[in-house]
C-alpha atoms as a PDB file:
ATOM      1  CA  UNK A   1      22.848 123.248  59.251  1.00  0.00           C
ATOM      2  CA  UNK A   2      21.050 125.207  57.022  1.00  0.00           C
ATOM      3  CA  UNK A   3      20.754 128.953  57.207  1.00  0.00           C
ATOM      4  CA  UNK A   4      18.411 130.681  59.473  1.00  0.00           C
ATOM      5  CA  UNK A   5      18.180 134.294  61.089  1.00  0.00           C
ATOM      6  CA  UNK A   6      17.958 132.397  64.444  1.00  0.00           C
ATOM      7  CA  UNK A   7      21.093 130.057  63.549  1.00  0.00           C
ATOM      8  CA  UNK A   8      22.708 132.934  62.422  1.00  0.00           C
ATOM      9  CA  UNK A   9      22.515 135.290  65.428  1.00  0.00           C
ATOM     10  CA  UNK A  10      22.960 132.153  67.733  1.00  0.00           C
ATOM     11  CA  UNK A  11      26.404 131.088  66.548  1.00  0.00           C
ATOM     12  CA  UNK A  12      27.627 134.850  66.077  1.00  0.00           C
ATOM     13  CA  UNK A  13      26.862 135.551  69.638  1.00  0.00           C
ATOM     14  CA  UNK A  14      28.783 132.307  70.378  1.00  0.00           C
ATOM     15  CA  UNK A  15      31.984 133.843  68.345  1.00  0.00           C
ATOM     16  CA  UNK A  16      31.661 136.613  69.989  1.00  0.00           C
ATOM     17  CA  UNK A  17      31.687 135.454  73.410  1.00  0.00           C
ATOM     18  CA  UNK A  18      34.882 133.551  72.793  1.00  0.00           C
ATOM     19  CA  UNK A  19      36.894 136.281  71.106  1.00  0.00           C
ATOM     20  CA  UNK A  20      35.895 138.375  73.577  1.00  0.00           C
ATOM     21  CA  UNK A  21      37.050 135.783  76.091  1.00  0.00           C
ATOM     22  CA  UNK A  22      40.328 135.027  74.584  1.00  0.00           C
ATOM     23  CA  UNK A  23      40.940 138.772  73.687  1.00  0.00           C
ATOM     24  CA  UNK A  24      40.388 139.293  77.404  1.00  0.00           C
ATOM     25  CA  UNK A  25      42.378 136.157  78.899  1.00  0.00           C
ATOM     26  CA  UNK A  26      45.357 137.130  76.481  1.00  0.00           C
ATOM     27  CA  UNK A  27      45.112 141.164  77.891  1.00  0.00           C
ATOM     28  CA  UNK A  28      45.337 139.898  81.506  1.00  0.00           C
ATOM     29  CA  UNK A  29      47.610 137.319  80.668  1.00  0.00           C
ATOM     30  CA  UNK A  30      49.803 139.864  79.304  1.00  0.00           C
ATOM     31  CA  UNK A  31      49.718 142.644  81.892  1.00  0.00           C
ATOM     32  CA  UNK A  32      50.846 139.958  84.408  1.00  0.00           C
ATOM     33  CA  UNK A  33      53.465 138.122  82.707  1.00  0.00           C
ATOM     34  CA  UNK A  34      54.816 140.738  80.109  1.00  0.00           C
ATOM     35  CA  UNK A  35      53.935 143.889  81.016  1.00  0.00           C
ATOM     36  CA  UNK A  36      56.855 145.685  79.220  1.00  0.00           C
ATOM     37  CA  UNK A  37      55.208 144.737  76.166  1.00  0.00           C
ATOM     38  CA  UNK A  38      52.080 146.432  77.096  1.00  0.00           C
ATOM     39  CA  UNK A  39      54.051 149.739  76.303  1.00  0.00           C
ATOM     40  CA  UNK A  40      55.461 148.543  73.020  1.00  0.00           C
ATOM     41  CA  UNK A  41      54.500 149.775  69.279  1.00  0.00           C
ATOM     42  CA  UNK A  42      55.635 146.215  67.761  1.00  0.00           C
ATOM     43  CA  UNK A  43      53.219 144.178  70.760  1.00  0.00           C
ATOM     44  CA  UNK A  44      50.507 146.574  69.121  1.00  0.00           C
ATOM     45  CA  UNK A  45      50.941 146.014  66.063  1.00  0.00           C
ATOM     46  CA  UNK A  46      51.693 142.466  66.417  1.00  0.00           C
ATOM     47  CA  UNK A  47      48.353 141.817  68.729  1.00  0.00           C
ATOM     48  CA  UNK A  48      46.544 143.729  65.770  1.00  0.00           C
ATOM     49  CA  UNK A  49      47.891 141.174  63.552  1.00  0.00           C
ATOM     50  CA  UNK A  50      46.920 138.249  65.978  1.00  0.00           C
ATOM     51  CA  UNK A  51      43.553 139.978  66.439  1.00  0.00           C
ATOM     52  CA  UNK A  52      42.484 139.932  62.311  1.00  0.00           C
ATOM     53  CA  UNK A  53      43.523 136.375  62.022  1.00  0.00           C
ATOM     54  CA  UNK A  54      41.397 135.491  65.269  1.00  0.00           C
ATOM     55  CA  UNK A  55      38.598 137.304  63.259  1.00  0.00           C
ATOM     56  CA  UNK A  56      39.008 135.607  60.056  1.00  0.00           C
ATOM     57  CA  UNK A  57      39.100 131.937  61.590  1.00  0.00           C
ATOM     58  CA  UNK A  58      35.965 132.838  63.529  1.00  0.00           C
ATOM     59  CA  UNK A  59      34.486 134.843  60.498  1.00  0.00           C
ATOM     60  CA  UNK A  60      35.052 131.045  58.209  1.00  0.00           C
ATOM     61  CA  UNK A  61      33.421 129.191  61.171  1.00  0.00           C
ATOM     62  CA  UNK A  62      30.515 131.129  61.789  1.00  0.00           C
ATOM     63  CA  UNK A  63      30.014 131.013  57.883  1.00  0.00           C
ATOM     64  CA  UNK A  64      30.588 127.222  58.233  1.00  0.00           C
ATOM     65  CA  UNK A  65      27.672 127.173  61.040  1.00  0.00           C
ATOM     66  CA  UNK A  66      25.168 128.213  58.881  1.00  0.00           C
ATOM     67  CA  UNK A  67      26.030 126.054  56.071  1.00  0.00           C
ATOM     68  CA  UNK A  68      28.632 127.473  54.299  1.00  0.00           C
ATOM     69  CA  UNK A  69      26.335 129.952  51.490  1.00  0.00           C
ATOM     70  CA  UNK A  70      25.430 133.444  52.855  1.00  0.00           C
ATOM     71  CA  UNK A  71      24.645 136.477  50.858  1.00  0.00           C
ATOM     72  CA  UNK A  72      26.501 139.954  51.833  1.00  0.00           C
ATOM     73  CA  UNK A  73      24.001 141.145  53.960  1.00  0.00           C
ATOM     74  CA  UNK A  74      23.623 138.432  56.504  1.00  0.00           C
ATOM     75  CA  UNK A  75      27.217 138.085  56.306  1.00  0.00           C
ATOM     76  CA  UNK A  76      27.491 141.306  57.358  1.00  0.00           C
ATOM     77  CA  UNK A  77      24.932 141.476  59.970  1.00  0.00           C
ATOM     78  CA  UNK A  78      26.452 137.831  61.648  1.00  0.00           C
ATOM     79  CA  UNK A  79      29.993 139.538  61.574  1.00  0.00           C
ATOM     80  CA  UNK A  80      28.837 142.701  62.788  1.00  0.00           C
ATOM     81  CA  UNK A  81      26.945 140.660  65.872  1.00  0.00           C
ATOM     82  CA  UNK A  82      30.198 138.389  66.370  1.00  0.00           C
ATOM     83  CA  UNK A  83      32.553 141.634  66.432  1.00  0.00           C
ATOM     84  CA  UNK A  84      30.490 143.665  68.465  1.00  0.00           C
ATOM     85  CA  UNK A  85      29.845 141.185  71.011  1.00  0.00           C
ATOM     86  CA  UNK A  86      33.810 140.102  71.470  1.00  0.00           C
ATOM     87  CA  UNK A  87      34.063 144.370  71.952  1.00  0.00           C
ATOM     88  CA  UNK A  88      31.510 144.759  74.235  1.00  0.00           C
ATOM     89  CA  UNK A  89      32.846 141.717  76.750  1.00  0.00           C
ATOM     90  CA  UNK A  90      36.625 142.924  76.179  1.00  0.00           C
ATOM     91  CA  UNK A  91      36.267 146.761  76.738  1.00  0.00           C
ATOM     92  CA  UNK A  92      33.739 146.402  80.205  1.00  0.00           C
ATOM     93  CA  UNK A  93      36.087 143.915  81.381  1.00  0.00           C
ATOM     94  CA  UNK A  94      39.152 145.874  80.910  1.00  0.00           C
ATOM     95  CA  UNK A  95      37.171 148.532  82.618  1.00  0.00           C
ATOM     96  CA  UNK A  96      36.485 146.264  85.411  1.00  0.00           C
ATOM     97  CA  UNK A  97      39.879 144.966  85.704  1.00  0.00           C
ATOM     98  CA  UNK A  98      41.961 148.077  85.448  1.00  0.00           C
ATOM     99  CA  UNK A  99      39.647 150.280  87.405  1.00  0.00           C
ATOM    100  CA  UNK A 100      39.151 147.432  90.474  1.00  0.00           C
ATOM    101  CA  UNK A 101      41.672 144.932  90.240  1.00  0.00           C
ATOM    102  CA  UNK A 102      44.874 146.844  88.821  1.00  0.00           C
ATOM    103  CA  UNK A 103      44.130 150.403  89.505  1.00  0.00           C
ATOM    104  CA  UNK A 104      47.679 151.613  89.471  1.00  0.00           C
ATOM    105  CA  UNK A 105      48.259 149.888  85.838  1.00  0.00           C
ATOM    106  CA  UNK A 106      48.052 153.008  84.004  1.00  0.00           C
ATOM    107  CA  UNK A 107      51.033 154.243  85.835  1.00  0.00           C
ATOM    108  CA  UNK A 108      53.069 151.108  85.322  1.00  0.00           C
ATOM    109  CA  UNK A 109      52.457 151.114  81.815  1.00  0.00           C
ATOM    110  CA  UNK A 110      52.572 154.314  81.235  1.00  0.00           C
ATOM    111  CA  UNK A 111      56.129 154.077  82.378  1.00  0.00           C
ATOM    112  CA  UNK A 112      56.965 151.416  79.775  1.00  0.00           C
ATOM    113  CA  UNK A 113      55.494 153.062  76.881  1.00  0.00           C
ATOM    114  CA  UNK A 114      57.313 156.495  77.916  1.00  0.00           C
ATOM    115  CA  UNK A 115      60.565 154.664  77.975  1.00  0.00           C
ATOM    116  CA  UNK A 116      60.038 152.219  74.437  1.00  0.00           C
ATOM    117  CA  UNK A 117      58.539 155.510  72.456  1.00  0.00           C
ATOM    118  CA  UNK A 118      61.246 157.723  73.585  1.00  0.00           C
ATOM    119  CA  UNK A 119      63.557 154.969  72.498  1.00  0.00           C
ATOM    120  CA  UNK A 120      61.771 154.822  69.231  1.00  0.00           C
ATOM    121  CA  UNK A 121      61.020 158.968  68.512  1.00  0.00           C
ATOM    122  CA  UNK A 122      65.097 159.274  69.003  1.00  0.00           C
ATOM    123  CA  UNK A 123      65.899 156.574  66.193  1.00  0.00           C
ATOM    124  CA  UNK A 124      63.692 158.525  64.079  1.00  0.00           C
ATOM    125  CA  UNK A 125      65.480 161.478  64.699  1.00  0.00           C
ATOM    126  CA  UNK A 126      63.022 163.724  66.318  1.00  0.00           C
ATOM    127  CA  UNK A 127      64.563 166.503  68.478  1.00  0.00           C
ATOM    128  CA  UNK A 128      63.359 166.374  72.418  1.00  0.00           C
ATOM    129  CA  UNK A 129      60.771 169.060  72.158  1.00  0.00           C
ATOM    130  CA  UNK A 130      59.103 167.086  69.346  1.00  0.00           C
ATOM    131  CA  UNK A 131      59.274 163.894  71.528  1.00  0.00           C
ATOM    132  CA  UNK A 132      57.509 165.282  74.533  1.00  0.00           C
ATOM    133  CA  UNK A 133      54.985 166.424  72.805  1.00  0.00           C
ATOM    134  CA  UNK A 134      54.495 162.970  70.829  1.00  0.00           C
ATOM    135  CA  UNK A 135      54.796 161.423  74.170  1.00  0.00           C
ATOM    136  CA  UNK A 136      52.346 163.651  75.766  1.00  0.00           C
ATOM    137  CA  UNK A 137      49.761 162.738  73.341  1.00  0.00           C
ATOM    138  CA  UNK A 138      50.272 159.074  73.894  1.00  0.00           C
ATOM    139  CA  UNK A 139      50.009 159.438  77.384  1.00  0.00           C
ATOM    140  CA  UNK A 140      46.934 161.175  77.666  1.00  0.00           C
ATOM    141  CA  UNK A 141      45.655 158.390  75.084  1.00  0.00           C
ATOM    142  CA  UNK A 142      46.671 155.619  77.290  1.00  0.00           C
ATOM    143  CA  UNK A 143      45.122 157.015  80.095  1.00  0.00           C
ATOM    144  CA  UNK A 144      41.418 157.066  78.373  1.00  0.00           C
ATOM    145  CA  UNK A 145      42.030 153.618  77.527  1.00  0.00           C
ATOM    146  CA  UNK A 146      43.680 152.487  81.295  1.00  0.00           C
ATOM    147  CA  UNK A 147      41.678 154.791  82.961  1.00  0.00           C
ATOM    148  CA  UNK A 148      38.468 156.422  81.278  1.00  0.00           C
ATOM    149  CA  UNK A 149      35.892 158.598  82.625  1.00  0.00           C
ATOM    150  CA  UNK A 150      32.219 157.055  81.744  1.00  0.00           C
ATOM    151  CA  UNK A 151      32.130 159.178  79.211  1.00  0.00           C
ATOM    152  CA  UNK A 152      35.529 158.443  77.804  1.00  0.00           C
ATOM    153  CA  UNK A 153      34.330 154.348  78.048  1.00  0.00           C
ATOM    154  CA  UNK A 154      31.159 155.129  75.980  1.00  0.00           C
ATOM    155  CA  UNK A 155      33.184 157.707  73.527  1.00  0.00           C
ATOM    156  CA  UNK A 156      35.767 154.178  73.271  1.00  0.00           C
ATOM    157  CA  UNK A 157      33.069 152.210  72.401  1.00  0.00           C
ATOM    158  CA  UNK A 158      31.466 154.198  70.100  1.00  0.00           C
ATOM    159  CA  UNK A 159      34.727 154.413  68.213  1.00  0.00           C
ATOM    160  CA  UNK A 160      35.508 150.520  68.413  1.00  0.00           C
ATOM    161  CA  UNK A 161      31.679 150.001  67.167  1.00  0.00           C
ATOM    162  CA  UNK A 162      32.215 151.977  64.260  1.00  0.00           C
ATOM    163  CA  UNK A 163      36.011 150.140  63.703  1.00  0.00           C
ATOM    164  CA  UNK A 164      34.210 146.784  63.544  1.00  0.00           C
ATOM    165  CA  UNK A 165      31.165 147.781  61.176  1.00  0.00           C
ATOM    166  CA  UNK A 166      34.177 149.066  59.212  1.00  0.00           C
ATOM    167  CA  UNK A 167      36.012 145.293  59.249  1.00  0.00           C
ATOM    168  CA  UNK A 168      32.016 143.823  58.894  1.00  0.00           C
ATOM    169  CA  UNK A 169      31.490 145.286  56.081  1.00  0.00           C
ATOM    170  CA  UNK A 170      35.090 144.534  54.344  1.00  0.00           C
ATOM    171  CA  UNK A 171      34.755 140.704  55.765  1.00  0.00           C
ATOM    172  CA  UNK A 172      31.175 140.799  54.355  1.00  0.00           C
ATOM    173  CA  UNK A 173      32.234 141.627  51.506  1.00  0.00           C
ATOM    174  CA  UNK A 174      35.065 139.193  51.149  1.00  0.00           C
ATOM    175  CA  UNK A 175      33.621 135.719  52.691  1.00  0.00           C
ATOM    176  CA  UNK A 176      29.852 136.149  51.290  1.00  0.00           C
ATOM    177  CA  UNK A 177      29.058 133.804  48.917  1.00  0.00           C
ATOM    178  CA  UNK A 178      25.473 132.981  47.604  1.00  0.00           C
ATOM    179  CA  UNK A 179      23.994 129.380  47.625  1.00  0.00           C
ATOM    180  CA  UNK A 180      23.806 128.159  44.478  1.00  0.00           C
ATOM    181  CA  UNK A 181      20.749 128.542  42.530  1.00  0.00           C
ATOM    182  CA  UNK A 182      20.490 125.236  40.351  1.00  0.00           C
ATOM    183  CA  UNK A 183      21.968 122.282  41.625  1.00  0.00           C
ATOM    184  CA  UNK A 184      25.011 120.724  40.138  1.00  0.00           C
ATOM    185  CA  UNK A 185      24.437 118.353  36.909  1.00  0.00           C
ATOM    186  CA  UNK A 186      26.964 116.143  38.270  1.00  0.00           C
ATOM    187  CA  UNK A 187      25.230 115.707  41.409  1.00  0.00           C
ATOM    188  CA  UNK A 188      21.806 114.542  39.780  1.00  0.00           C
ATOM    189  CA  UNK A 189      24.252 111.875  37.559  1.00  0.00           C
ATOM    190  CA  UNK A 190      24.774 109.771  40.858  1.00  0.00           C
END
């Protein structure tokens, strides 16, 4: 296929729309069969993990879609469009879901994080004061991401957009790579 604005936006939208839909399937998945792990720092880090790789494969396919030579601006501006999509679907239907489907989820997982962090502040060594406070924060965190006001959802997004233009422009910047501009002698020998 060979490169286009129009091919370009058209299979970035299409990455997007599955990421979202797998980050999404994988989140509900989750809360219903493990939702211990919803509360635990090595699931986050561990789904972050998950997440960039997820990122990368569909970061080489889109490149791949559009013929496999793009320079760093259109890579940026088809990751960019593929991340931001994937966001967009995930966060409104985590809104959906945990505001109308699950509403008491914040409370069960809030439960499980208290109970894993605690566990984890106290290996550290922190002294109990120091831990309710830590926890406190977390908490409250959880809650604008379980449980946001409109204005907490559009201050989450805002945030996340900014995240991904952030990885867009580091991706860009790693997977461009510029069509040649004379053709191969080898190629004209056959």
């Amino acid at each position: 296929m060979e490169f286009s604005t129009e091919n370009l936006n058209k299979a970035a939208s299409t990455n997007g729309l599955i990421i979202g839909i797998i980050s999404t399937v994988v989140g509900v998945v989750t809360y219903y069969v493990f939702p211990s792990m919803l509360g635990s720092m090595g699931f986050g880090i561990g789904a972050g993990v998950v997440s960039l790789l997820i990122y990368i494969f569909f970061t080489i396919d889109l490149k791949k879609k559009i013929g496999g030579f793009w320079n760093f601006k259109e890579a940026l501006k088809g990751i960019f469009l593929m991340s931001f999509i994937a966001g967009v679907i995930y966060s409104s239907v985590n809104v959906v879901f945990y505001k109308f489907v699950e509403p008491d989820a914040f409370e069960k997982i809030a439960g499980f994080m208290e109970a894993g962090m605690s566990k984890t502040f106290e290996n550290m060594g922190m002294e109990q004061e120091q831990i309710d406070e830590a926890l406190e924060k977390q908490i409250e965190a959880l809650k604008e991401q379980y449980n946001p006001t409109i204005a907490q959802f559009f201050k989450n997004l805002g945030i996340a957009t900014i995240l991904q233009f952030v990885m867009s422009l580091i991706f860009a910047a790693i997977f461009k790579k510029e069509a040649p501009v004379f053709a191969s002698t080898e190629e004209g020998e056959e």
